[in-house]
Protein backbone atom coordinates (compact mmCIF):
# COMPACT_ATOMS: atom_id res chain seq x y z
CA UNK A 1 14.73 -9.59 31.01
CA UNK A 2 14.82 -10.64 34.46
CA UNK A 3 14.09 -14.76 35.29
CA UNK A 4 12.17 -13.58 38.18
CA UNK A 5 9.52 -11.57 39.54
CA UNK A 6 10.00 -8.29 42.20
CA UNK A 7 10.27 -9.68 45.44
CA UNK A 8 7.71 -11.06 47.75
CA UNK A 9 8.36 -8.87 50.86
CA UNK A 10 10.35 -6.23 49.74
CA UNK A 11 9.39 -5.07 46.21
CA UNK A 12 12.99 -5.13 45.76
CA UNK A 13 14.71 -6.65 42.05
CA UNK A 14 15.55 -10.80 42.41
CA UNK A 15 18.85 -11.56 40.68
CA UNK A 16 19.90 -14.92 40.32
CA UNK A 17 23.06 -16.29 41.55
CA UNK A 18 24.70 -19.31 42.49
CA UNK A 19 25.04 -20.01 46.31
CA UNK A 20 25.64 -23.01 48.74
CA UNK A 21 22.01 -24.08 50.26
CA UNK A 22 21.88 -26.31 53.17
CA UNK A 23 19.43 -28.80 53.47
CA UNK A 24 17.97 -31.23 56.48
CA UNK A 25 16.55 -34.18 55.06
CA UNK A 26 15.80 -37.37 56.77
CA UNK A 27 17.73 -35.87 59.92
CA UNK A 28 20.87 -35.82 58.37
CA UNK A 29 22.63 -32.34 57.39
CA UNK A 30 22.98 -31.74 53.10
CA UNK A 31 24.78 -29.16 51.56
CA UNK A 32 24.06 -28.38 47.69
CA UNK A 33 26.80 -25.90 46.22
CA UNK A 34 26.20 -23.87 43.10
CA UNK A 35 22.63 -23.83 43.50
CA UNK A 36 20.76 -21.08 41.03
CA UNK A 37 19.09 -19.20 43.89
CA UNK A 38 16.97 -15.67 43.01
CA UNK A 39 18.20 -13.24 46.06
CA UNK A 40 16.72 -10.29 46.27
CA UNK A 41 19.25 -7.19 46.20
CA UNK A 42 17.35 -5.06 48.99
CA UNK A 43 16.05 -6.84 51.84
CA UNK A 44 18.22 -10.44 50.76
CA UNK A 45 15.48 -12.74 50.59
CA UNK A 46 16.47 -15.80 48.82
CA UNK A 47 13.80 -17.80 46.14
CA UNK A 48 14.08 -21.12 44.60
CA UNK A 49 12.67 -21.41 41.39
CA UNK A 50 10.45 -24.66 41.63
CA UNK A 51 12.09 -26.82 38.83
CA UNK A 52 14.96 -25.85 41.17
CA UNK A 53 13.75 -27.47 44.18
CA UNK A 54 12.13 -30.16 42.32
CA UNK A 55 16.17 -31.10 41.15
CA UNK A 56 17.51 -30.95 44.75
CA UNK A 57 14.86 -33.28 45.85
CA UNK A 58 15.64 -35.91 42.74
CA UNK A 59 19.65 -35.11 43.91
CA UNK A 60 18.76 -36.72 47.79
CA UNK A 61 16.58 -39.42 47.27
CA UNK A 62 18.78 -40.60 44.55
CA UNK A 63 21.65 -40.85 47.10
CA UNK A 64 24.41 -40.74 44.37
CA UNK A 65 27.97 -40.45 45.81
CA UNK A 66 28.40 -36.41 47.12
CA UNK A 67 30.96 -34.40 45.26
CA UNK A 68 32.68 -34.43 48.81
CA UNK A 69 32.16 -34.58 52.50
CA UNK A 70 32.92 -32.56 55.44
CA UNK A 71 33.06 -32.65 59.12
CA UNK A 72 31.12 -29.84 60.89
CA UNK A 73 31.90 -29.11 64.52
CA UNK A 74 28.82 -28.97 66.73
CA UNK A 75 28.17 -27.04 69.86
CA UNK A 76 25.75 -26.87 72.39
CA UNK A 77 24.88 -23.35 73.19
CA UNK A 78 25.10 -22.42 76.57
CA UNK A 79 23.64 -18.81 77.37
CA UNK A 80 26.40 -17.26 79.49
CA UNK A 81 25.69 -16.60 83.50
CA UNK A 82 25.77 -12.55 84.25
């Protein structure tokens, strides 16, 4: 039995896997790895089950120390002159 319902959009089957979700809170960049996420397998739309997102929010404002932390590059984008 599936853990989740056809998808919204698509009509397409949800499967759930685990999957790195990035998250902005309190203007500063998160990233949650092995996140259960539903993603549907025909159009890729991704769900998270609300107990799901309720976790993640209990995660950040708990500010425990992160499993690790990484530098990410940024760039400005610049659109290119024809």
């Amino acid at each position: 039995m599936n853990q989740y319902n056809d998808c919204y959009y698509c009509g397409g089957t949800v499967k759930e896997t685990n999957s790195s979700r990035e998250i902005w809170w309190k203007e500063t960049l998160y990233i949650l790895e092995k996140v259960p996420i539903g993603v549907c397998l025909q159009c890729g739309e991704k769900v998270l089950k609300p107990e799901v997102a309720k976790e993640i929010d209990l995660i950040l404002k708990e500010k425990n120390k992160p499993h690790k932390i990484i530098e990410v590059p940024v760039y400005e984008y610049e659109r290119a002159v024809a």
